[in-house]
C-alpha atoms as a PDB file:
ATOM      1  CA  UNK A   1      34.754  56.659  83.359  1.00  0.00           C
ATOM      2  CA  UNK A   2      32.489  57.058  86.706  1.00  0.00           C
ATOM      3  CA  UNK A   3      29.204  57.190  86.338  1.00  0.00           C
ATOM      4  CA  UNK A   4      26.777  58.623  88.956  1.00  0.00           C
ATOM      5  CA  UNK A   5      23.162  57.194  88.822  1.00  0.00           C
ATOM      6  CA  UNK A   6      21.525  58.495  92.218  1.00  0.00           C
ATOM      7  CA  UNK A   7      22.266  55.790  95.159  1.00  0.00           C
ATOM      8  CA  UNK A   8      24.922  54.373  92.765  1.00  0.00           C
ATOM      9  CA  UNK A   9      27.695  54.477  91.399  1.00  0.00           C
ATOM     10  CA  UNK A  10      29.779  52.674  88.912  1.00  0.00           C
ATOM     11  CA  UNK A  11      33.284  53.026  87.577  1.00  0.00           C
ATOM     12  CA  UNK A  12      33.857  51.625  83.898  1.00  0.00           C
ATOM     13  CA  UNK A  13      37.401  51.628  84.289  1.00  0.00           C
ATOM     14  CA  UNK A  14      39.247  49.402  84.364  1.00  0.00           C
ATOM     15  CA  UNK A  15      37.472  46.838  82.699  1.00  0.00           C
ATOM     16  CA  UNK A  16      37.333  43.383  84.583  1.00  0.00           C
ATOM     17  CA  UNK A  17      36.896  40.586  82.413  1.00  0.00           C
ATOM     18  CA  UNK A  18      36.707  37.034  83.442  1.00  0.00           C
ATOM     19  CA  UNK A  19      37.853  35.704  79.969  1.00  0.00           C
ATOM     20  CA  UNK A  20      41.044  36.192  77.791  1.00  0.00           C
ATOM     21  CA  UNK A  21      38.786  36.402  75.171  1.00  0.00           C
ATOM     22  CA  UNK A  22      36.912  38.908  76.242  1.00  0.00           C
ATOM     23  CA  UNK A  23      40.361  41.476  76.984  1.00  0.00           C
ATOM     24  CA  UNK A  24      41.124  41.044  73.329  1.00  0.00           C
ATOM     25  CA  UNK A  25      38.270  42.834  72.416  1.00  0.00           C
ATOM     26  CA  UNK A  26      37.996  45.658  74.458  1.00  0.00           C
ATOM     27  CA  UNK A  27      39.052  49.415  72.695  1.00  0.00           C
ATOM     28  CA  UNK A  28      43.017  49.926  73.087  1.00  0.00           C
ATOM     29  CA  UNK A  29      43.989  51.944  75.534  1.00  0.00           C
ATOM     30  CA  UNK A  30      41.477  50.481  77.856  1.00  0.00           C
ATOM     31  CA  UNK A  31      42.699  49.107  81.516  1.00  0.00           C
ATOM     32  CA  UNK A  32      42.066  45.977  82.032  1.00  0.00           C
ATOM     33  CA  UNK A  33      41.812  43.567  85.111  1.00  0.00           C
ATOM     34  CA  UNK A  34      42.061  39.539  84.604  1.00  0.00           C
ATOM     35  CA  UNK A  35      42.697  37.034  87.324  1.00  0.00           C
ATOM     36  CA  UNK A  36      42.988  33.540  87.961  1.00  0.00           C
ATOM     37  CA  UNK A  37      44.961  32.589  84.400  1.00  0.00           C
ATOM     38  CA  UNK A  38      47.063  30.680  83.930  1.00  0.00           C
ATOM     39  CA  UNK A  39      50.926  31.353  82.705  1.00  0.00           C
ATOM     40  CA  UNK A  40      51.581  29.689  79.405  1.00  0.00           C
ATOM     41  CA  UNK A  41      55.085  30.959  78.668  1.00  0.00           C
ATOM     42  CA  UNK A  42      57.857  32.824  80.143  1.00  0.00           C
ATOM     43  CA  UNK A  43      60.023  35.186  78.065  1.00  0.00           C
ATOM     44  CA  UNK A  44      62.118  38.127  79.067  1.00  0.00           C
ATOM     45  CA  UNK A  45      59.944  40.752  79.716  1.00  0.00           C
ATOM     46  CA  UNK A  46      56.914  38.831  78.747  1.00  0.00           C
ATOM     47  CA  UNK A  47      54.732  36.254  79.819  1.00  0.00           C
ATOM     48  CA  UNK A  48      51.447  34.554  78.537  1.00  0.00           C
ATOM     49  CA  UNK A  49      48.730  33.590  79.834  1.00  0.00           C
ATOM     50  CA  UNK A  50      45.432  31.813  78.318  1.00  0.00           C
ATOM     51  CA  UNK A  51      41.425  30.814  79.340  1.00  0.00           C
ATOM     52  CA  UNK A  52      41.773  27.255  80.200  1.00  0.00           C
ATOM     53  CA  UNK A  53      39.111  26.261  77.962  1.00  0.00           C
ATOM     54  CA  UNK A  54      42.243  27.387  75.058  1.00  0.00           C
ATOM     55  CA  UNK A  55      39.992  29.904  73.240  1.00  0.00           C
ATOM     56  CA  UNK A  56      42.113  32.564  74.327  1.00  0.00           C
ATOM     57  CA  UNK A  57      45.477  33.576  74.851  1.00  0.00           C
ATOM     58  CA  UNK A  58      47.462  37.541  75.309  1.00  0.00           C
ATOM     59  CA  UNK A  59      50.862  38.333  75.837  1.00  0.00           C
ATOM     60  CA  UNK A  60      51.393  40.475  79.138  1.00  0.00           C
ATOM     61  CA  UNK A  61      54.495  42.861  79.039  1.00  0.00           C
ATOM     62  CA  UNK A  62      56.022  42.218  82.466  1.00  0.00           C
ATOM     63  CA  UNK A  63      59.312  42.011  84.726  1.00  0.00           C
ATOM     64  CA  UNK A  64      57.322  39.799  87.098  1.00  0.00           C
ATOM     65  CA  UNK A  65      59.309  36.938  88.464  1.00  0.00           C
ATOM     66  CA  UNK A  66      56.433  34.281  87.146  1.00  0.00           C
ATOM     67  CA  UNK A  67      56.456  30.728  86.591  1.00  0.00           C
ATOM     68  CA  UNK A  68      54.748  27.999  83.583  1.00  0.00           C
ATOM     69  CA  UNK A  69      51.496  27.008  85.679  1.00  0.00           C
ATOM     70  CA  UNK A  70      51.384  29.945  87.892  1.00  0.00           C
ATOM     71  CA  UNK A  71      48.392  31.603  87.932  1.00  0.00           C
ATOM     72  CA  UNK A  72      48.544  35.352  87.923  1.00  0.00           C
ATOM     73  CA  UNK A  73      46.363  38.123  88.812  1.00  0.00           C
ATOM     74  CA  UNK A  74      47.133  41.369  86.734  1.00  0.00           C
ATOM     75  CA  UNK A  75      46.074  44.907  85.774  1.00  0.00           C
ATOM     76  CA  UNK A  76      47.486  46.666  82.778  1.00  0.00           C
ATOM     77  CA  UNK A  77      46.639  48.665  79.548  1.00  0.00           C
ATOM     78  CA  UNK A  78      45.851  46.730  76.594  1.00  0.00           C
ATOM     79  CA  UNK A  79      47.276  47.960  73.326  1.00  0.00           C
ATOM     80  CA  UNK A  80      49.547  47.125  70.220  1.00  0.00           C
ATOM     81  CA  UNK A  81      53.304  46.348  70.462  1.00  0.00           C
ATOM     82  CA  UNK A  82      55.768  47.090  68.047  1.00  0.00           C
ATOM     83  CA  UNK A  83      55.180  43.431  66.334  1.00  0.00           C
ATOM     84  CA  UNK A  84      51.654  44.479  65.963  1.00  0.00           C
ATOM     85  CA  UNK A  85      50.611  42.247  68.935  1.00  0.00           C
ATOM     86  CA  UNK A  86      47.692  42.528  71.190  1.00  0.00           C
ATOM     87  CA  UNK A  87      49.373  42.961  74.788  1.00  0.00           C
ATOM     88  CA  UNK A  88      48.413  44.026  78.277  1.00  0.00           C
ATOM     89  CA  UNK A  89      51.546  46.553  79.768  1.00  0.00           C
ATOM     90  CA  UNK A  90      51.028  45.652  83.212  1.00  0.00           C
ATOM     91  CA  UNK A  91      51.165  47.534  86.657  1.00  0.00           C
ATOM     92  CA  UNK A  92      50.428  45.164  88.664  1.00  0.00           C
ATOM     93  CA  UNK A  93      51.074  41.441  88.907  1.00  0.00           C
ATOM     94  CA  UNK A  94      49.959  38.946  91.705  1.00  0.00           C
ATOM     95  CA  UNK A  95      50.899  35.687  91.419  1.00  0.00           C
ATOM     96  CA  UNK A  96      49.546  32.369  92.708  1.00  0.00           C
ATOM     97  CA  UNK A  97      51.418  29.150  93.147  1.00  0.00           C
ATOM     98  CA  UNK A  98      50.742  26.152  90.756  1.00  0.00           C
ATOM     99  CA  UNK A  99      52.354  23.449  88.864  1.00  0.00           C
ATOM    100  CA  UNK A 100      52.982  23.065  84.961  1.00  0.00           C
ATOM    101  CA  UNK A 101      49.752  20.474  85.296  1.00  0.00           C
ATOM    102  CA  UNK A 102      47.971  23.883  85.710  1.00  0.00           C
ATOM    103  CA  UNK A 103      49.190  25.016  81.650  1.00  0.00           C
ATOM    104  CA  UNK A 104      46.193  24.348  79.176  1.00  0.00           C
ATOM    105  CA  UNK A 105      47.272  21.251  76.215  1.00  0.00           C
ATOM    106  CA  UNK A 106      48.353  23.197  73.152  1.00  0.00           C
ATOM    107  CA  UNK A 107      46.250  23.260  70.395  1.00  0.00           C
ATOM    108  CA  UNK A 108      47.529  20.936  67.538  1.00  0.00           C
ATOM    109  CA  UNK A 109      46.642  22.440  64.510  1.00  0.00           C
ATOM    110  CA  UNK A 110      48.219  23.106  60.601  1.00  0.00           C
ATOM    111  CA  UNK A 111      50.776  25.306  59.469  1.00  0.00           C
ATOM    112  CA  UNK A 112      48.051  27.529  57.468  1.00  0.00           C
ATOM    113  CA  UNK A 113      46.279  27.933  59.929  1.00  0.00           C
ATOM    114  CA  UNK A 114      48.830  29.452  62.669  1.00  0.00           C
ATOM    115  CA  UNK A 115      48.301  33.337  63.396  1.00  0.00           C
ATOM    116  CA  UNK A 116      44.726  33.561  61.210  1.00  0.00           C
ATOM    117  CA  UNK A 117      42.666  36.362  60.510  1.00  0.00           C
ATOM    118  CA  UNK A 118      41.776  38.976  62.969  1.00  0.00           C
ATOM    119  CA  UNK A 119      39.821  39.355  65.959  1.00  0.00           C
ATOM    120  CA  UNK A 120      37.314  42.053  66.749  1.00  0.00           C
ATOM    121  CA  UNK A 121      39.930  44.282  64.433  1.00  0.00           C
ATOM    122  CA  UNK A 122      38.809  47.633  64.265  1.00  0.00           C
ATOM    123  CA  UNK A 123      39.719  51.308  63.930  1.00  0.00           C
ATOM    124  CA  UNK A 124      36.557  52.855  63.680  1.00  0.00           C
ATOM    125  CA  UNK A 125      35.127  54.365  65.820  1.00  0.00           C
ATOM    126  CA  UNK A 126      37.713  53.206  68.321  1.00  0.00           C
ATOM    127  CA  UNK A 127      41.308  51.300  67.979  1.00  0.00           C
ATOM    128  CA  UNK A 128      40.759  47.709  69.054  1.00  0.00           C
ATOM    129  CA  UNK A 129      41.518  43.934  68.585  1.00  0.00           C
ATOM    130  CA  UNK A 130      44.568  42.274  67.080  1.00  0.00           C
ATOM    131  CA  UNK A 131      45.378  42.340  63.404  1.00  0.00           C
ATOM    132  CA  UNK A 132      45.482  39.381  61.206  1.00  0.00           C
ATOM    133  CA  UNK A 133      48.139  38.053  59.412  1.00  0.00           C
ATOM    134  CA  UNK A 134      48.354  39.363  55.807  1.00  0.00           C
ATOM    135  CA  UNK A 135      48.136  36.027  54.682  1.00  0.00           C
ATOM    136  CA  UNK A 136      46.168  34.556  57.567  1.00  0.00           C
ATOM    137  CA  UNK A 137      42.576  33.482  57.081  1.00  0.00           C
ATOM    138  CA  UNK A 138      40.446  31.565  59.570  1.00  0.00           C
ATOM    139  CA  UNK A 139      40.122  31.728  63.648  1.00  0.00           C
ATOM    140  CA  UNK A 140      42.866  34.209  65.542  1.00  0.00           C
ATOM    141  CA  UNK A 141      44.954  32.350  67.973  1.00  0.00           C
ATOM    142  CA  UNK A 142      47.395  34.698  68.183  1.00  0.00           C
ATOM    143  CA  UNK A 143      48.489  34.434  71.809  1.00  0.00           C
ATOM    144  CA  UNK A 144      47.805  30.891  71.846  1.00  0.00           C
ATOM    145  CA  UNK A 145      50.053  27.753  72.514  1.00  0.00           C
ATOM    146  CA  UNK A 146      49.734  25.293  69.781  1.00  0.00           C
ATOM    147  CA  UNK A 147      51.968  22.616  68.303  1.00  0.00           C
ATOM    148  CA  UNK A 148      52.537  22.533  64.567  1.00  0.00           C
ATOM    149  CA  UNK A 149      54.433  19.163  62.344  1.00  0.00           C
ATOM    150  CA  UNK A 150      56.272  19.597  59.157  1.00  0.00           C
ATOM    151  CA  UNK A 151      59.488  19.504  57.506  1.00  0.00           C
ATOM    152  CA  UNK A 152      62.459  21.838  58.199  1.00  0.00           C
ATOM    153  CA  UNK A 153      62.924  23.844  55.860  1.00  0.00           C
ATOM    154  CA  UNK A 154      65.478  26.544  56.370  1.00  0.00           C
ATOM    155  CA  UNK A 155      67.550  27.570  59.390  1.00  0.00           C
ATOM    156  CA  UNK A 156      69.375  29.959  61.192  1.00  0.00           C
ATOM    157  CA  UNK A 157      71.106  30.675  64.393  1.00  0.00           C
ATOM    158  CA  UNK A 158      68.057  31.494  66.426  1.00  0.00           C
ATOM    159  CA  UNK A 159      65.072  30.018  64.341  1.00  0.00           C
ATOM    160  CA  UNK A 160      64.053  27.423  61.428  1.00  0.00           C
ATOM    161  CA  UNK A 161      61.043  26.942  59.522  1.00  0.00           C
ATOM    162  CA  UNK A 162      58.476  24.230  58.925  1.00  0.00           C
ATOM    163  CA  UNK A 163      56.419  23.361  56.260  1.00  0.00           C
ATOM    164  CA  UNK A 164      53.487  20.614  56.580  1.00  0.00           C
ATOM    165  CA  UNK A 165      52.265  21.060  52.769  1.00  0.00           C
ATOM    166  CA  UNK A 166      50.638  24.136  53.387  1.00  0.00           C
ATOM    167  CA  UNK A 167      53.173  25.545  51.675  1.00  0.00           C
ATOM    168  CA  UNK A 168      52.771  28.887  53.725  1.00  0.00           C
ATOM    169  CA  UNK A 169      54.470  31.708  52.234  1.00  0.00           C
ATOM    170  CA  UNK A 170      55.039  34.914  53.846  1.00  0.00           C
ATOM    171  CA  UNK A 171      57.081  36.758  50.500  1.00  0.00           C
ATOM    172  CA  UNK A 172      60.318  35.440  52.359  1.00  0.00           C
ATOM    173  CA  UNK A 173      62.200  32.370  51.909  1.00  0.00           C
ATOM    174  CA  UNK A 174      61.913  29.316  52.799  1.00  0.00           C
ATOM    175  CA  UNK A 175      58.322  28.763  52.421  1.00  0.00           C
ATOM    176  CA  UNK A 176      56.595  27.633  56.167  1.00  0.00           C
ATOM    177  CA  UNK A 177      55.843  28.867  59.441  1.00  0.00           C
ATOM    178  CA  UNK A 178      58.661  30.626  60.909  1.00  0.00           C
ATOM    179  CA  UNK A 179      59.482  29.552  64.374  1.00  0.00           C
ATOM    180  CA  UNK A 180      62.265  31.496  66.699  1.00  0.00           C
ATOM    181  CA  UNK A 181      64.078  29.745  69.571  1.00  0.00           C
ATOM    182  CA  UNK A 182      65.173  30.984  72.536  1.00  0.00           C
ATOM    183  CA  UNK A 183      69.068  31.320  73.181  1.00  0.00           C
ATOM    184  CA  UNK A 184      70.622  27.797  74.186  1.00  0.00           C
ATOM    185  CA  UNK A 185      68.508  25.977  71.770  1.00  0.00           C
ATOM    186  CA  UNK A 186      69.924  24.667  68.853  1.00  0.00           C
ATOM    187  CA  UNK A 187      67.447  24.666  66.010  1.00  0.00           C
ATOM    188  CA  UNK A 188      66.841  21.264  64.288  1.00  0.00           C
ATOM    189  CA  UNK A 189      68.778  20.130  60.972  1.00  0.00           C
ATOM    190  CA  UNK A 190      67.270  21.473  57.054  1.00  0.00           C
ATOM    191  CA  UNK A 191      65.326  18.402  56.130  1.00  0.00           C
ATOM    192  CA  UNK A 192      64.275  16.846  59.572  1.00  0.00           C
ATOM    193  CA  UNK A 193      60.458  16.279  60.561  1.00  0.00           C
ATOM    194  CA  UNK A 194      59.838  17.910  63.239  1.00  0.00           C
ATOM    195  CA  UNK A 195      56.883  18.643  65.749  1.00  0.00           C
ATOM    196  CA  UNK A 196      57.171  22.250  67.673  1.00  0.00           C
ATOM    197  CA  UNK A 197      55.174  23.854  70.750  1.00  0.00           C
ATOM    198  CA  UNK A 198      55.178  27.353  70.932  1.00  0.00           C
ATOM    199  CA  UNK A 199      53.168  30.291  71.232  1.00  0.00           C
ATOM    200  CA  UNK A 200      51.350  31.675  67.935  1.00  0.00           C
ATOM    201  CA  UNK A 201      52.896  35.682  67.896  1.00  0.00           C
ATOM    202  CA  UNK A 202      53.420  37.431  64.937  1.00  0.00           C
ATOM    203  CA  UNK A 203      56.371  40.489  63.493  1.00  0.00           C
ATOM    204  CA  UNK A 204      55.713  43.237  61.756  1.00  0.00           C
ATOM    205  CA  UNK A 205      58.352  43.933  58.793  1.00  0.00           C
ATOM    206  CA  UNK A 206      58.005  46.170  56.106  1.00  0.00           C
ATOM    207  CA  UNK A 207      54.443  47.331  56.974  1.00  0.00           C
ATOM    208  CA  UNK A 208      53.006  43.745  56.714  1.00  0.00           C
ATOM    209  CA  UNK A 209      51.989  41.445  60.127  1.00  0.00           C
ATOM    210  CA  UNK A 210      53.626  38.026  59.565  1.00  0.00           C
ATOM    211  CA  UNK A 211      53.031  34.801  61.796  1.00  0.00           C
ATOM    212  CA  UNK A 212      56.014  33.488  64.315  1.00  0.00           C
ATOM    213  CA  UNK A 213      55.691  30.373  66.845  1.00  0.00           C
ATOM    214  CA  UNK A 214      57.596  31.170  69.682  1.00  0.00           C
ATOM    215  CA  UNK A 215      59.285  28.733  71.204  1.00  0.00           C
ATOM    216  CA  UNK A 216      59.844  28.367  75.456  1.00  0.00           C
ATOM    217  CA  UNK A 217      62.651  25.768  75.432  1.00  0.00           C
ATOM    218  CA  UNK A 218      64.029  22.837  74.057  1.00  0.00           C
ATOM    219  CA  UNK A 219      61.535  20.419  75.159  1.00  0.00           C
ATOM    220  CA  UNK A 220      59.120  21.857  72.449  1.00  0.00           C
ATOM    221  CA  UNK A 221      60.951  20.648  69.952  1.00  0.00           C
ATOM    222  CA  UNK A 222      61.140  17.147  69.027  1.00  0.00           C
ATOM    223  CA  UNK A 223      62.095  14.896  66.154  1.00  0.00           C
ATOM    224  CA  UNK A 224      59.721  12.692  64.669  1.00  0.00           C
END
Protein backbone atom coordinates (compact mmCIF):
# COMPACT_ATOMS: atom_id res chain seq x y z
CA UNK A 1 0.00 0.00 0.00
CA UNK A 2 1.28 3.85 -0.14
CA UNK A 3 1.53 5.49 2.72
CA UNK A 4 1.62 9.33 3.03
CA UNK A 5 3.43 10.70 6.19
CA UNK A 6 3.81 14.59 5.42
CA UNK A 7 7.29 15.21 3.40
CA UNK A 8 7.24 11.41 2.78
CA UNK A 9 6.18 8.90 1.31
CA UNK A 10 6.54 5.21 1.24
CA UNK A 11 5.16 2.41 -0.86
CA UNK A 12 4.93 -1.13 0.94
CA UNK A 13 4.52 -2.85 -2.16
CA UNK A 14 6.28 -4.73 -3.47
CA UNK A 15 8.25 -5.96 -0.80
CA UNK A 16 12.14 -5.91 -1.42
CA UNK A 17 13.92 -8.35 0.48
CA UNK A 18 17.58 -8.93 0.41
CA UNK A 19 17.27 -12.62 1.62
CA UNK A 20 15.49 -15.79 0.24
CA UNK A 21 14.65 -16.32 3.56
CA UNK A 22 13.07 -13.48 4.20
CA UNK A 23 10.48 -13.86 0.71
CA UNK A 24 9.35 -17.10 2.25
CA UNK A 25 7.82 -15.43 4.90
CA UNK A 26 6.08 -12.67 3.65
CA UNK A 27 1.82 -13.03 3.42
CA UNK A 28 0.88 -14.78 -0.07
CA UNK A 29 -0.17 -12.75 -2.48
CA UNK A 30 2.45 -10.25 -1.63
CA UNK A 31 4.91 -8.85 -4.59
CA UNK A 32 8.06 -9.38 -4.05
CA UNK A 33 11.48 -7.99 -5.37
CA UNK A 34 14.91 -10.11 -4.86
CA UNK A 35 18.13 -9.52 -6.68
CA UNK A 36 21.51 -10.63 -6.92
CA UNK A 37 20.70 -14.69 -6.37
CA UNK A 38 21.92 -16.98 -7.60
CA UNK A 39 20.23 -19.78 -10.10
CA UNK A 40 20.37 -23.19 -8.55
CA UNK A 41 18.39 -25.19 -11.10
CA UNK A 42 16.82 -24.95 -14.39
CA UNK A 43 13.53 -26.72 -15.19
CA UNK A 44 10.91 -25.99 -17.77
CA UNK A 45 9.12 -23.24 -16.66
CA UNK A 46 10.97 -23.00 -13.44
CA UNK A 47 14.07 -22.04 -12.02
CA UNK A 48 15.64 -21.79 -8.45
CA UNK A 49 17.44 -19.71 -6.89
CA UNK A 50 18.99 -19.65 -3.16
CA UNK A 51 20.92 -17.05 -0.40
CA UNK A 52 24.43 -18.06 -0.81
CA UNK A 53 24.89 -18.57 2.74
CA UNK A 54 22.26 -21.98 1.76
CA UNK A 55 19.63 -21.01 4.37
CA UNK A 56 17.29 -20.35 1.75
CA UNK A 57 16.05 -21.47 -1.38
CA UNK A 58 12.30 -20.66 -3.67
CA UNK A 59 11.25 -21.88 -6.81
CA UNK A 60 10.49 -18.94 -9.36
CA UNK A 61 7.79 -19.81 -12.07
CA UNK A 62 9.46 -18.46 -15.22
CA UNK A 63 10.00 -18.77 -19.16
CA UNK A 64 13.23 -16.83 -18.69
CA UNK A 65 16.05 -18.11 -20.79
CA UNK A 66 18.41 -18.51 -17.42
CA UNK A 67 21.43 -20.35 -16.75
CA UNK A 68 23.02 -22.65 -13.35
CA UNK A 69 25.24 -19.70 -11.82
CA UNK A 70 23.44 -16.86 -13.31
CA UNK A 71 22.41 -14.48 -11.08
CA UNK A 72 18.97 -13.06 -11.59
CA UNK A 73 17.14 -10.08 -10.62
CA UNK A 74 13.26 -10.70 -10.39
CA UNK A 75 9.84 -9.38 -9.34
CA UNK A 76 6.87 -11.63 -8.94
CA UNK A 77 3.94 -12.67 -6.60
CA UNK A 78 4.69 -15.13 -4.06
CA UNK A 79 2.09 -17.80 -3.45
CA UNK A 80 1.30 -21.66 -3.42
CA UNK A 81 1.51 -23.92 -6.52
CA UNK A 82 -0.48 -26.75 -7.20
CA UNK A 83 2.28 -29.12 -5.36
CA UNK A 84 1.74 -26.98 -2.39
CA UNK A 85 5.08 -25.14 -3.03
CA UNK A 86 6.15 -21.76 -2.00
CA UNK A 87 6.87 -19.94 -5.48
CA UNK A 88 7.40 -16.46 -6.82
CA UNK A 89 5.18 -16.13 -10.48
CA UNK A 90 7.40 -13.72 -11.96
CA UNK A 91 6.99 -10.56 -14.25
CA UNK A 92 10.04 -9.65 -14.56
CA UNK A 93 13.42 -11.33 -14.84
CA UNK A 94 16.94 -9.69 -15.29
CA UNK A 95 19.64 -11.74 -15.55
CA UNK A 96 23.37 -11.38 -14.85
CA UNK A 97 26.17 -13.41 -16.29
CA UNK A 98 28.09 -15.96 -14.05
CA UNK A 99 29.57 -19.32 -13.98
CA UNK A 100 28.32 -22.64 -12.20
CA UNK A 101 31.31 -21.62 -9.51
CA UNK A 102 28.65 -18.94 -8.66
CA UNK A 103 25.86 -22.10 -7.42
CA UNK A 104 25.99 -22.46 -3.50
CA UNK A 105 27.50 -26.45 -2.34
CA UNK A 106 24.38 -28.49 -1.65
CA UNK A 107 23.60 -29.26 1.63
CA UNK A 108 24.41 -32.98 2.49
CA UNK A 109 22.02 -34.06 4.80
CA UNK A 110 19.66 -37.50 5.70
CA UNK A 111 16.82 -38.87 4.06
CA UNK A 112 14.46 -37.88 7.19
CA UNK A 113 15.32 -34.94 7.16
CA UNK A 114 14.59 -33.80 3.36
CA UNK A 115 11.42 -31.41 2.96
CA UNK A 116 10.93 -30.88 7.10
CA UNK A 117 8.44 -29.10 8.88
CA UNK A 118 7.15 -25.77 7.91
CA UNK A 119 8.26 -22.36 7.73
CA UNK A 120 6.50 -19.29 9.02
CA UNK A 121 3.17 -21.54 8.01
CA UNK A 122 0.23 -19.68 8.67
CA UNK A 123 -3.38 -18.96 7.74
CA UNK A 124 -4.39 -16.73 10.29
CA UNK A 125 -4.71 -13.78 10.05
CA UNK A 126 -3.10 -13.90 6.63
CA UNK A 127 -2.07 -16.94 4.12
CA UNK A 128 1.70 -17.30 4.32
CA UNK A 129 4.84 -19.58 4.36
CA UNK A 130 5.29 -23.06 2.93
CA UNK A 131 3.69 -26.14 4.39
CA UNK A 132 5.52 -28.97 5.88
CA UNK A 133 5.62 -32.30 4.90
CA UNK A 134 3.01 -34.49 6.67
CA UNK A 135 5.64 -36.52 7.84
CA UNK A 136 8.40 -33.92 7.92
CA UNK A 137 9.76 -32.68 11.23
CA UNK A 138 12.79 -30.45 11.72
CA UNK A 139 14.26 -27.26 9.61
CA UNK A 140 12.30 -26.45 6.04
CA UNK A 141 14.60 -26.62 3.14
CA UNK A 142 12.16 -26.90 0.79
CA UNK A 143 13.62 -25.02 -2.16
CA UNK A 144 16.97 -26.03 -1.26
CA UNK A 145 19.73 -28.08 -3.14
CA UNK A 146 20.96 -30.85 -1.05
CA UNK A 147 22.48 -34.26 -1.72
CA UNK A 148 21.03 -37.31 -0.02
CA UNK A 149 22.94 -41.33 0.07
CA UNK A 150 21.04 -44.49 0.38
CA UNK A 151 19.98 -47.54 -1.27
CA UNK A 152 17.66 -47.78 -4.32
CA UNK A 153 14.86 -48.92 -3.55
CA UNK A 154 12.20 -48.91 -6.20
CA UNK A 155 12.10 -47.49 -9.73
CA UNK A 156 10.34 -46.26 -12.49
CA UNK A 157 10.64 -44.64 -15.81
CA UNK A 158 11.16 -41.13 -14.60
CA UNK A 159 12.17 -41.54 -10.83
CA UNK A 160 13.57 -44.10 -8.05
CA UNK A 161 13.75 -43.97 -4.46
CA UNK A 162 16.39 -44.04 -1.76
CA UNK A 163 16.47 -45.15 1.54
CA UNK A 164 19.56 -44.37 4.01
CA UNK A 165 17.88 -46.25 7.16
CA UNK A 166 15.57 -43.65 7.80
CA UNK A 167 13.23 -45.75 6.58
CA UNK A 168 11.05 -42.70 5.38
CA UNK A 169 7.64 -43.60 4.57
CA UNK A 170 5.25 -41.47 2.85
CA UNK A 171 1.97 -44.29 2.93
CA UNK A 172 3.37 -45.31 -0.63
CA UNK A 173 5.70 -47.93 -1.57
CA UNK A 174 8.86 -48.36 -1.54
CA UNK A 175 9.79 -46.82 1.65
CA UNK A 176 12.52 -43.60 1.00
CA UNK A 177 12.78 -40.32 -0.40
CA UNK A 178 11.30 -40.15 -3.72
CA UNK A 179 13.48 -38.54 -6.27
CA UNK A 180 12.17 -37.66 -10.07
CA UNK A 181 14.58 -37.32 -13.01
CA UNK A 182 14.42 -35.30 -15.74
CA UNK A 183 13.75 -36.90 -19.30
CA UNK A 184 17.10 -38.47 -20.77
CA UNK A 185 18.16 -39.75 -17.48
CA UNK A 186 18.01 -43.18 -16.80
CA UNK A 187 17.30 -43.83 -13.16
CA UNK A 188 19.83 -46.09 -11.32
CA UNK A 189 19.29 -50.03 -10.86
CA UNK A 190 16.79 -51.47 -7.52
CA UNK A 191 19.54 -52.27 -5.09
CA UNK A 192 22.44 -49.82 -6.06
CA UNK A 193 23.94 -47.18 -3.48
CA UNK A 194 23.58 -44.24 -4.69
CA UNK A 195 24.34 -40.47 -3.82
CA UNK A 196 21.76 -37.80 -5.54
CA UNK A 197 21.79 -33.81 -5.86
CA UNK A 198 18.68 -32.27 -6.33
CA UNK A 199 16.44 -29.74 -5.18
CA UNK A 200 14.20 -30.53 -1.95
CA UNK A 201 10.29 -29.82 -3.60
CA UNK A 202 7.48 -31.55 -2.50
CA UNK A 203 3.68 -33.03 -4.38
CA UNK A 204 0.62 -32.80 -3.13
CA UNK A 205 -1.57 -36.15 -3.63
CA UNK A 206 -4.58 -36.99 -2.03
CA UNK A 207 -4.75 -33.89 0.23
CA UNK A 208 -1.36 -34.70 1.92
CA UNK A 209 2.20 -32.59 1.02
CA UNK A 210 4.84 -35.30 0.37
CA UNK A 211 8.73 -34.65 -0.10
CA UNK A 212 10.42 -35.05 -3.83
CA UNK A 213 14.28 -34.29 -4.71
CA UNK A 214 14.35 -33.00 -7.97
CA UNK A 215 16.88 -33.84 -9.96
CA UNK A 216 18.76 -31.24 -12.83
CA UNK A 217 20.68 -33.88 -14.82
CA UNK A 218 22.60 -36.83 -14.84
CA UNK A 219 25.61 -35.60 -13.20
CA UNK A 220 23.64 -35.61 -9.83
CA UNK A 221 23.50 -38.93 -9.75
CA UNK A 222 26.29 -41.11 -9.01
CA UNK A 223 27.09 -44.63 -7.89
CA UNK A 224 28.90 -45.24 -4.88
Amino acid sequence: GHVDVGCFEWDSSPYWVRRVSQARAVPRSSTIELRGKAVSAVFSGAFYVEDYNRTAGIRVASAASVSLGNLAAFAGTIGLNVNEELAVTATGVTVMQGSVENVPREVGMANWCVGGGGYFFSLDPEERGQPGLVYGIGLNNIGLLVKIWGNVTGRGADWFAVDDGSEVDDGYDPIGVEVSVPAGVTPPKEGEYVSVTGVSSCVETGGEVLGVLLVRDAGDIRSL
